[in-house]
N, C-alpha and C. Protein backbone atom coordinates (compact mmCIF):
# COMPACT_ATOMS: atom_id res chain seq x y z
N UNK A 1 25.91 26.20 -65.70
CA UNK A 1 25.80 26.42 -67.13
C UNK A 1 25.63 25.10 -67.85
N UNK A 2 24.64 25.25 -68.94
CA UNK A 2 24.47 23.93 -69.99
C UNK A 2 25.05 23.75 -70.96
N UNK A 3 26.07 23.01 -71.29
CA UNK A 3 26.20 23.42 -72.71
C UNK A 3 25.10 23.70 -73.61
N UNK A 4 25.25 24.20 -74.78
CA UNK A 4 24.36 24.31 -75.60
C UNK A 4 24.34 24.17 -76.65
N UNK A 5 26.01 24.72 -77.33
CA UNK A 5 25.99 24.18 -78.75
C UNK A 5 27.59 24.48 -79.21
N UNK A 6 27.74 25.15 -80.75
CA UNK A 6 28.71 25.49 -80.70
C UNK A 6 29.12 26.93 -81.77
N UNK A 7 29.93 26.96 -81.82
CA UNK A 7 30.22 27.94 -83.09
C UNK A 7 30.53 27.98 -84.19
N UNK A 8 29.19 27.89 -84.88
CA UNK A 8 29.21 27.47 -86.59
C UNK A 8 30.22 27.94 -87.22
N UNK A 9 30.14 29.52 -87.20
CA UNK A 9 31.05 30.41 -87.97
C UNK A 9 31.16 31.75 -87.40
N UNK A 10 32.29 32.51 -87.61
CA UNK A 10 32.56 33.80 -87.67
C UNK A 10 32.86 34.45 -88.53
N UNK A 11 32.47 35.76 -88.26
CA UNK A 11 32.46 36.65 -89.44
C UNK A 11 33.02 37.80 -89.06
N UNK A 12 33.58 38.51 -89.87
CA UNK A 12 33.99 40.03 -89.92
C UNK A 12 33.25 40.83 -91.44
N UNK A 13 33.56 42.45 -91.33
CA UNK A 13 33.79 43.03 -92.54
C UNK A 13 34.45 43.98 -92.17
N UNK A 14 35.79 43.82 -92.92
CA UNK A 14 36.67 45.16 -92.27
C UNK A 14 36.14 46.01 -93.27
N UNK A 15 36.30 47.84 -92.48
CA UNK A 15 35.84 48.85 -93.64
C UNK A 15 36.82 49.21 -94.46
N UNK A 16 35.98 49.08 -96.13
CA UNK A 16 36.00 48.80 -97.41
C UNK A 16 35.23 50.43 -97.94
N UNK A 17 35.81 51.47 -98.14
CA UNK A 17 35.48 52.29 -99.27
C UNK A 17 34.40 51.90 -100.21
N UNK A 18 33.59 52.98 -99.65
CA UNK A 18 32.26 51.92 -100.93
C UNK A 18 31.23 51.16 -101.17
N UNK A 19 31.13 50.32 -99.62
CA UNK A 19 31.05 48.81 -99.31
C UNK A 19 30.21 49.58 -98.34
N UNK A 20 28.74 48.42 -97.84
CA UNK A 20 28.17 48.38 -96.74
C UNK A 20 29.04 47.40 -95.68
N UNK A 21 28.41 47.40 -94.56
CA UNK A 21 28.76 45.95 -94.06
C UNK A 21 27.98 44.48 -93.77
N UNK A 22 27.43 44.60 -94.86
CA UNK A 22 26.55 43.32 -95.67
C UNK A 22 27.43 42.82 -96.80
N UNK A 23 27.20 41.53 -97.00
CA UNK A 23 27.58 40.27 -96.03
C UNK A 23 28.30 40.29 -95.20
N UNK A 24 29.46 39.67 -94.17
CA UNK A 24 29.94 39.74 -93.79
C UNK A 24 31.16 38.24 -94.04
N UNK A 25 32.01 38.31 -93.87
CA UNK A 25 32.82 37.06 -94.43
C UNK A 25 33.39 35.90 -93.17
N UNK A 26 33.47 34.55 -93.93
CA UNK A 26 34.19 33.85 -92.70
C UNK A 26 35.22 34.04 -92.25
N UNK A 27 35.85 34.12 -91.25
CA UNK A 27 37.52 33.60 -90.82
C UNK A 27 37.46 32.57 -89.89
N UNK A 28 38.40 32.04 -89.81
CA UNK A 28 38.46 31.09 -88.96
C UNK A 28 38.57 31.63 -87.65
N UNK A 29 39.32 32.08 -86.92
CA UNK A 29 39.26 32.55 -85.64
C UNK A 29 38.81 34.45 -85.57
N UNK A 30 38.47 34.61 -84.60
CA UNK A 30 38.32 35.83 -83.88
C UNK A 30 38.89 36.20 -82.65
N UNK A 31 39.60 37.63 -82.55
CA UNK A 31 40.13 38.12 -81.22
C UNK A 31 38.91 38.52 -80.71
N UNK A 32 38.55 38.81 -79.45
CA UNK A 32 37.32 39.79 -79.10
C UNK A 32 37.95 40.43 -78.25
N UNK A 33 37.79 41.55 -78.22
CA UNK A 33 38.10 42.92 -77.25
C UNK A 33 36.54 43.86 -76.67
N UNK A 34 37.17 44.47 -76.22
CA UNK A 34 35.63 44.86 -75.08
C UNK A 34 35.26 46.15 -76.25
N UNK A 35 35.68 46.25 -77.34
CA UNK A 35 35.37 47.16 -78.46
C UNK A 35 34.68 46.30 -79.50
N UNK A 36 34.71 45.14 -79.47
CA UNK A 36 34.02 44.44 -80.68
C UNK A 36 35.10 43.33 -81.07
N UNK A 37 34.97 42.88 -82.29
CA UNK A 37 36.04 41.70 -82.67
C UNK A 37 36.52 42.02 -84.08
N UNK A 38 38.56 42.38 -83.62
CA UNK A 38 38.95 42.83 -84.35
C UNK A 38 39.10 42.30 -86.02
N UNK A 39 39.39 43.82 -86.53
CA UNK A 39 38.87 43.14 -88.04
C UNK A 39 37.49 43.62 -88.70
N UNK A 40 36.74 43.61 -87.38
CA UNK A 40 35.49 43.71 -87.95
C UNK A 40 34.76 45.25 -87.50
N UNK A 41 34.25 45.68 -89.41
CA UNK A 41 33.65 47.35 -88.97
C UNK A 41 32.40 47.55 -88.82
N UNK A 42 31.86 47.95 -88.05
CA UNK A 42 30.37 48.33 -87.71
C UNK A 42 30.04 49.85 -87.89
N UNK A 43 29.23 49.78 -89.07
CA UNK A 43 29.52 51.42 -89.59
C UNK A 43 27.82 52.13 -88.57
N UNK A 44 27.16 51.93 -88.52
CA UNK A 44 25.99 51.87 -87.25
C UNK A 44 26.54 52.51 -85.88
N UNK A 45 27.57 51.14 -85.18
CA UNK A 45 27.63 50.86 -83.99
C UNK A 45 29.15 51.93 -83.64
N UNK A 46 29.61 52.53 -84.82
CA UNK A 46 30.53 53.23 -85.01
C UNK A 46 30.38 54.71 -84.92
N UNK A 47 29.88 55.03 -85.85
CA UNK A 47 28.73 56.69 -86.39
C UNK A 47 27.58 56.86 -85.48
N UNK A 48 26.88 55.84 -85.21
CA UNK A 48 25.36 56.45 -84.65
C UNK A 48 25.59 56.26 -83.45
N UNK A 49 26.21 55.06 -81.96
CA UNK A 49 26.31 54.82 -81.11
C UNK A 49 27.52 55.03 -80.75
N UNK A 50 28.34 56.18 -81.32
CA UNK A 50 30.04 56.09 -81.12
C UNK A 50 30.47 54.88 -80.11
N UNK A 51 30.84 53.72 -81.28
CA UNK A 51 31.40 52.60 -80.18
C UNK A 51 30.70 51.74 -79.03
N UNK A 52 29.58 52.11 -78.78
CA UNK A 52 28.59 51.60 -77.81
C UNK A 52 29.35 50.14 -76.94
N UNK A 53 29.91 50.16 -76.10
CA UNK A 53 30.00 48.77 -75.77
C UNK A 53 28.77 47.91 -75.94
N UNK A 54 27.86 48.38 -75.14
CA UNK A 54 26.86 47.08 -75.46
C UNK A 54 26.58 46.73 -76.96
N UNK A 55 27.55 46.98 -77.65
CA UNK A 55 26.71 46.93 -79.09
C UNK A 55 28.47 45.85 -79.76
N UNK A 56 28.99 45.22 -78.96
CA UNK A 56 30.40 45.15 -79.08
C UNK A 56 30.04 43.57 -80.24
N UNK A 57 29.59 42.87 -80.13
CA UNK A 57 29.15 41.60 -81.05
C UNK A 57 27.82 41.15 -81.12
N UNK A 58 27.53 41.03 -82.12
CA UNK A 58 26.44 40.34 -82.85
C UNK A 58 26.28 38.86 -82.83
N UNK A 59 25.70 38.08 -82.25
CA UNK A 59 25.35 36.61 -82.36
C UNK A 59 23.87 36.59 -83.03
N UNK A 60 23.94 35.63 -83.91
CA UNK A 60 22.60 34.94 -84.15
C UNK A 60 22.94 33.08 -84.26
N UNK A 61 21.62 32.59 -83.89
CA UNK A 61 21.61 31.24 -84.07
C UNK A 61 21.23 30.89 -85.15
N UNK A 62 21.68 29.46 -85.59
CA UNK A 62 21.10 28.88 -87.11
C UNK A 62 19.73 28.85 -86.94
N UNK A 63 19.13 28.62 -85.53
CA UNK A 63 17.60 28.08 -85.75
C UNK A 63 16.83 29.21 -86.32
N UNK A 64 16.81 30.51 -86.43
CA UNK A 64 16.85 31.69 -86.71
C UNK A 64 17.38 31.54 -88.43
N UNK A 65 18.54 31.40 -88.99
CA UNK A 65 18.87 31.34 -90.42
C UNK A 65 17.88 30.45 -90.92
N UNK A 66 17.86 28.77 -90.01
CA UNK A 66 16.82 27.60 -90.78
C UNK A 66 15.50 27.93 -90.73
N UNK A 67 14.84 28.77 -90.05
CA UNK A 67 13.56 29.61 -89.99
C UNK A 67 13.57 30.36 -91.25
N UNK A 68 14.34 30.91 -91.52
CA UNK A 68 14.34 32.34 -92.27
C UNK A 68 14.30 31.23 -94.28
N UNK A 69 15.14 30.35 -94.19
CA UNK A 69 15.12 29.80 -95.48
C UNK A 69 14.08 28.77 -95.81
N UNK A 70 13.29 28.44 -94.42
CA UNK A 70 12.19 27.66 -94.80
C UNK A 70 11.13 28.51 -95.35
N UNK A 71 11.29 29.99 -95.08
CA UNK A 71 10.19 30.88 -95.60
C UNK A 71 10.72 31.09 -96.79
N UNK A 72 11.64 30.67 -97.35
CA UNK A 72 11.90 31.06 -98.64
C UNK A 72 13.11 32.58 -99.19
N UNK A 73 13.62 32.52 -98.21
CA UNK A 73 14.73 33.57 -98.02
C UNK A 73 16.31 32.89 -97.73
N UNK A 74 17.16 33.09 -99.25
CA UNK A 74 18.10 31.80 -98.63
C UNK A 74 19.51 32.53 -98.02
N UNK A 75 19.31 32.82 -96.53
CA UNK A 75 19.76 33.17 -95.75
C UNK A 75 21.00 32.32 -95.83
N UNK A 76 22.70 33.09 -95.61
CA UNK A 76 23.52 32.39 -95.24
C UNK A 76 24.13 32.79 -93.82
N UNK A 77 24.77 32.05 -93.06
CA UNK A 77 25.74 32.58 -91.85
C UNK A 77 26.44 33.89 -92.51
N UNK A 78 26.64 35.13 -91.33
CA UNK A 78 27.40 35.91 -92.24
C UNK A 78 26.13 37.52 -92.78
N UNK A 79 25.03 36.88 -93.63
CA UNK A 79 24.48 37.76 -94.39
C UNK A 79 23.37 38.67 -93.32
N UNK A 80 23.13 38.81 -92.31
CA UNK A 80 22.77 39.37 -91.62
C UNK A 80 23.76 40.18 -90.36
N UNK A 81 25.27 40.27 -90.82
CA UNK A 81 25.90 41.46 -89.67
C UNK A 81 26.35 40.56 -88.83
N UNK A 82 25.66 39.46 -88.71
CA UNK A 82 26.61 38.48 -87.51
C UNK A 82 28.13 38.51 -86.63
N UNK A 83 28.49 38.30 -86.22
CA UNK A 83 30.17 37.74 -85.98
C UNK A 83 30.19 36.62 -85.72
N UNK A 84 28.92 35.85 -84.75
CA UNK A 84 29.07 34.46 -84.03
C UNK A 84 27.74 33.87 -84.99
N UNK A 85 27.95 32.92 -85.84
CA UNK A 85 26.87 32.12 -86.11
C UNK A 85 26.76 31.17 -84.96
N UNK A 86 25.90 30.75 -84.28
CA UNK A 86 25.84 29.53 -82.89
C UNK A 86 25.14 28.52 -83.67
N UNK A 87 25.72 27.29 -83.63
CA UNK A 87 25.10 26.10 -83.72
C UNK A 87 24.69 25.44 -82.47
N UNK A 88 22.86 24.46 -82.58
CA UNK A 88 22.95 23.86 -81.28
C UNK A 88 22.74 24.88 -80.27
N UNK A 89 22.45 26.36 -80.34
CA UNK A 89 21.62 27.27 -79.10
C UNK A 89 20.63 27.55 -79.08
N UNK A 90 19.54 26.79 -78.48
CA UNK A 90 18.33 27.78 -78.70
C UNK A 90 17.91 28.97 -78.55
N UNK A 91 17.38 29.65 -79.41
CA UNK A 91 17.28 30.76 -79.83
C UNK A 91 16.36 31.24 -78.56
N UNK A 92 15.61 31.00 -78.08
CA UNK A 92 14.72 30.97 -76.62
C UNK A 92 15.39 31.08 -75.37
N UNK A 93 17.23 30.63 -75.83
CA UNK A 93 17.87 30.78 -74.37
C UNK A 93 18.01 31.78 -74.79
N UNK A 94 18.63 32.55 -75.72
CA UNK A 94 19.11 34.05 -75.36
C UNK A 94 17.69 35.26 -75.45
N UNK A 95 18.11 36.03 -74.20
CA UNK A 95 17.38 37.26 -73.78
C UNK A 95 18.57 38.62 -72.89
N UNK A 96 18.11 39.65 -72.91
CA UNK A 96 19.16 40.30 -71.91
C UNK A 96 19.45 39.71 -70.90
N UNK A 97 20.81 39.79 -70.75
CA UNK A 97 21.20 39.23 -69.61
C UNK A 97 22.08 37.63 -69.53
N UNK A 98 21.57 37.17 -70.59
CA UNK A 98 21.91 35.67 -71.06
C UNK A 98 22.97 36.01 -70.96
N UNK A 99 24.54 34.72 -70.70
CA UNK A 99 25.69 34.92 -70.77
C UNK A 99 26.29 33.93 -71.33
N UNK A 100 26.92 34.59 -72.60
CA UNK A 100 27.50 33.03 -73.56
C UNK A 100 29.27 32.70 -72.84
N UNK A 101 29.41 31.69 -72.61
CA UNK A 101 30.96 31.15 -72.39
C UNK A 101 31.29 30.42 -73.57
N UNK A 102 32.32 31.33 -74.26
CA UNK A 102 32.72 30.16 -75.35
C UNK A 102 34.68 30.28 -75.23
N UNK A 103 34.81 29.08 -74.81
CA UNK A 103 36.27 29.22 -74.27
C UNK A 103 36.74 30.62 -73.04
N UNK A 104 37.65 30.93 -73.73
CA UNK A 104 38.14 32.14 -72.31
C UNK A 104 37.12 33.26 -72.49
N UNK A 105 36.39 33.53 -73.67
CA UNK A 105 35.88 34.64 -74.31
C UNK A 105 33.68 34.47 -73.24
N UNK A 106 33.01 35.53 -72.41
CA UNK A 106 32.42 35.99 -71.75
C UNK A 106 31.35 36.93 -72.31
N UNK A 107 30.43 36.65 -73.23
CA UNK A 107 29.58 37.89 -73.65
C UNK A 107 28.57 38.12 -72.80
N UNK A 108 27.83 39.07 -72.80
CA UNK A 108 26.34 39.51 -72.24
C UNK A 108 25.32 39.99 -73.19
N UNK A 109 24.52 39.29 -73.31
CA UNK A 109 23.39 39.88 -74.30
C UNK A 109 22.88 41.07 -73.73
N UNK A 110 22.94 42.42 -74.39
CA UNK A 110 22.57 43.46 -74.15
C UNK A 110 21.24 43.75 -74.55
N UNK A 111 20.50 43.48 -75.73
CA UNK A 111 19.85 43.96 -76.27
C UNK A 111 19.47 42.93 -77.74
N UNK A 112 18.38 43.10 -78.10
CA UNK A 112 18.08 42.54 -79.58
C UNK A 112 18.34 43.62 -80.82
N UNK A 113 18.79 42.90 -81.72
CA UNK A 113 19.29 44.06 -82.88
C UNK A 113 18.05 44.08 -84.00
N UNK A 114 17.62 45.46 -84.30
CA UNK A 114 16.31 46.02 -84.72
C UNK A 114 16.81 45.39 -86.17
N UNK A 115 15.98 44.81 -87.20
CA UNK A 115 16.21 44.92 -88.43
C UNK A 115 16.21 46.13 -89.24
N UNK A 116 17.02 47.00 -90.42
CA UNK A 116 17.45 48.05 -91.06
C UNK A 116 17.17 47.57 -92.67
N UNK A 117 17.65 49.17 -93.19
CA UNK A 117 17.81 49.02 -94.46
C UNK A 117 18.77 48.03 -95.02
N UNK A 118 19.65 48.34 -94.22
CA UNK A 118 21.16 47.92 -94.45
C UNK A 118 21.26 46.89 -95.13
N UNK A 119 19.90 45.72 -94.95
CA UNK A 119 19.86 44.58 -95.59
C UNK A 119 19.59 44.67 -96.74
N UNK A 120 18.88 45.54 -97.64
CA UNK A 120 18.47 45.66 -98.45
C UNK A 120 19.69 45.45 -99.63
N UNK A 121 21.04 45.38 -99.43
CA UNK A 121 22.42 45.12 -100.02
C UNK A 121 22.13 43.47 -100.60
N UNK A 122 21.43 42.98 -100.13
CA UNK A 122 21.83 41.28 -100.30
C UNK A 122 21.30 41.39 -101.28
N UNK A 123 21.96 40.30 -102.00
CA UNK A 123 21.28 39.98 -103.63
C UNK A 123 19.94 39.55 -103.77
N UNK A 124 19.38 38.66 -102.60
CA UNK A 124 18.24 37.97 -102.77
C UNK A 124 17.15 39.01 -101.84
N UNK A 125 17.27 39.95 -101.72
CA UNK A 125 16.53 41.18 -101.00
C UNK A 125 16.34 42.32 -101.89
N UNK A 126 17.18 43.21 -101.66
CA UNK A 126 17.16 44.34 -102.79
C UNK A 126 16.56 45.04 -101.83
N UNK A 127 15.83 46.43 -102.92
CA UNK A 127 14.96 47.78 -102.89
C UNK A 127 13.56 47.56 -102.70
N UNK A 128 13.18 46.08 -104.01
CA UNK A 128 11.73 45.69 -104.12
C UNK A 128 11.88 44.92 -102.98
N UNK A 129 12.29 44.07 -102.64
CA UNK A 129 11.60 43.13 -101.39
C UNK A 129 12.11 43.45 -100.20
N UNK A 130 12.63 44.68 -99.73
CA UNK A 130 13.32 45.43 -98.63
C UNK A 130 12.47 45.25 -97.57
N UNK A 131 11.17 46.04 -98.21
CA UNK A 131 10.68 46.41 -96.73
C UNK A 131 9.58 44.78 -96.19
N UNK A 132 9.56 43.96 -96.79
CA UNK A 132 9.34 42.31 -96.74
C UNK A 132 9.93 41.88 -95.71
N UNK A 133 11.62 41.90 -96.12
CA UNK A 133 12.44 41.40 -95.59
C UNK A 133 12.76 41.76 -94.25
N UNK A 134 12.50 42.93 -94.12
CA UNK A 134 12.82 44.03 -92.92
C UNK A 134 11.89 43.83 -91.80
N UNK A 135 10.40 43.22 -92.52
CA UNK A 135 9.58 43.06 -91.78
C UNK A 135 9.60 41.51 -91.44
N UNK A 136 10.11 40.85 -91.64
CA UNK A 136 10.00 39.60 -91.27
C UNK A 136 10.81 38.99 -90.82
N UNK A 137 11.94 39.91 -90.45
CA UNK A 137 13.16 39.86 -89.61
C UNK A 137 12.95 40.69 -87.82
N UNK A 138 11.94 41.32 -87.76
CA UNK A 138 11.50 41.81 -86.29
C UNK A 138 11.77 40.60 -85.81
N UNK A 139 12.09 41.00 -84.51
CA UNK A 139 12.99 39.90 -84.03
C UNK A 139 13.43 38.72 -83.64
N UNK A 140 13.81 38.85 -84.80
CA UNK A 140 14.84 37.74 -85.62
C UNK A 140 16.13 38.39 -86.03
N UNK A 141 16.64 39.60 -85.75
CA UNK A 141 18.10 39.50 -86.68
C UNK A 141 19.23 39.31 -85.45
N UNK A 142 19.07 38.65 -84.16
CA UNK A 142 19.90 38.52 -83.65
C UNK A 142 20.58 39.39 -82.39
N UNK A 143 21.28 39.36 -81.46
CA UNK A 143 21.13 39.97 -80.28
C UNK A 143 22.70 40.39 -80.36
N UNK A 144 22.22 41.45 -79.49
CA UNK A 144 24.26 42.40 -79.62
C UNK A 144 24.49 41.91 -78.07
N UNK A 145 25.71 41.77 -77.64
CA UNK A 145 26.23 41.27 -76.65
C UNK A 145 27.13 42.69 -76.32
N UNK A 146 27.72 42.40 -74.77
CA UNK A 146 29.04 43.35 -74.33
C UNK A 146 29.87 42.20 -73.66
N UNK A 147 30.94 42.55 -74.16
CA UNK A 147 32.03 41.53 -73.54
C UNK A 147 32.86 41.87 -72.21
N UNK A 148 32.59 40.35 -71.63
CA UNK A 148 32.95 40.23 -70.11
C UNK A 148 34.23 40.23 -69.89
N UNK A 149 34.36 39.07 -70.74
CA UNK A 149 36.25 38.77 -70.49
C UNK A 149 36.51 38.64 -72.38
N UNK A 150 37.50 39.06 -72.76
CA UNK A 150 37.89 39.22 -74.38
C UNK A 150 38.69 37.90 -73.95
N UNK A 151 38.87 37.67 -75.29
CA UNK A 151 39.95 36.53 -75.86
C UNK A 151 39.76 36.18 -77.52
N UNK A 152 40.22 34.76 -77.47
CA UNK A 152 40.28 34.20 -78.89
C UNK A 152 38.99 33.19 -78.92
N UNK A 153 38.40 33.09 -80.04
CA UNK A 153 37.22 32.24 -80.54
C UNK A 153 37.35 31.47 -81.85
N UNK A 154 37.43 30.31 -81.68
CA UNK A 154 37.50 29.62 -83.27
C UNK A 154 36.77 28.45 -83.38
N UNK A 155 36.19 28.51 -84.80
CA UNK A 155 35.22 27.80 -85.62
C UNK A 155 35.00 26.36 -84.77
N UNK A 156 33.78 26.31 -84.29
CA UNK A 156 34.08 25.08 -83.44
C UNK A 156 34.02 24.73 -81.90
N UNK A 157 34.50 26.00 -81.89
CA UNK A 157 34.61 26.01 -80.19
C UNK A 157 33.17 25.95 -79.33
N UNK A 158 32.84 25.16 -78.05
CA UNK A 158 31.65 24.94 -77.60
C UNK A 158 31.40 26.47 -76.87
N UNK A 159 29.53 26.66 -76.83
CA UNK A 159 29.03 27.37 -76.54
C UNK A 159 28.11 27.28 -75.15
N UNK A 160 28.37 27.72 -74.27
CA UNK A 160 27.80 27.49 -72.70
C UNK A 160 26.14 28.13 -72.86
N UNK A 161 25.30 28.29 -72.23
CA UNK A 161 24.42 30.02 -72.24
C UNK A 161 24.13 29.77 -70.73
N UNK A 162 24.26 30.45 -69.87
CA UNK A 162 23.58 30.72 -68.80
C UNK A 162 22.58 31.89 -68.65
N UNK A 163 20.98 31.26 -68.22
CA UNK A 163 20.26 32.51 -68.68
C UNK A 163 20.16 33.18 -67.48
N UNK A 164 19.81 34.22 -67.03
CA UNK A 164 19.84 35.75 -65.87
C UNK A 164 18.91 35.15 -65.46
């Protein structure tokens, strides 16, 4: 394994009455369990995939956010569903199969996550520039993982990728 980078930020959105789960907010650390990372609600990966393991965390890389705001979309960590912002991974290492080591914590990239309406919540998106946004996020919004080994993850911590 190479290192590769590290972990910008994490995010949750616990479910909120009312509320999509757009944005999503920082915390400093995360538990991860082979259900997802607690704290955090996935109303999708909840309702449509009852629970899906492979659908257990969301990573995207910055090179992916710094792409997205050079087009003029001012993307933050967080505003796309995330849990793991990765700093320092290329976005080219992860594919199915890729395996992130970040401390005790073991993911598997399962799959790439389709862009939705769902985004259409962000302030700088909306209704009018939805289907823009939606389209220029094909893939780009980041890859769902299933977790190998759970543990704790915090802001900072280095990121391995070994690709399949």
């Amino acid at each position: 394994m190479m290192p590769a980078g590290s972990v910008r930020r994490l995010s949750v959105k616990p479910q909120t009455e009312g509320e999509r789960g757009l944005p999503k907010r920082a915390v400093p650390e995360l538990r991860i369990t082979s259900a997802g990372a607690e704290g955090d609600y996935n109303h999708y990966r909840s309702t449509k995939v009852k629970g899906d393991p492979d659908l257990a965390i969301l990573v995207l890389t910055e090179e992916v956010i710094e792409a997205l705001r050079r087009e003029g979309w001012p993307v933050e960590p967080g505003d796309l569903g995330e849990n793991l912002t990765l700093a320092g991974v290329p976005e080219a290492s992860l594919k199915p199969g890729s395996r992130l080591a970040i401390g005790e914590v073991v993911l598997e990239v399962s799959q790439a996550c389709d862009p939705c309406s769902e985004t259409y919540v962000l302030p700088y998106v909306g209704r009018d520039k939805g289907p823009e946004f939606v389209a220029t996020l094909v893939g780009r919004r980041g890859w769902f993982t299933r977790v190998l080994s759970p543990g704790k993850i915090v802001t900072g911590d280095g990121v391995t990728v070994e690709s399949p």
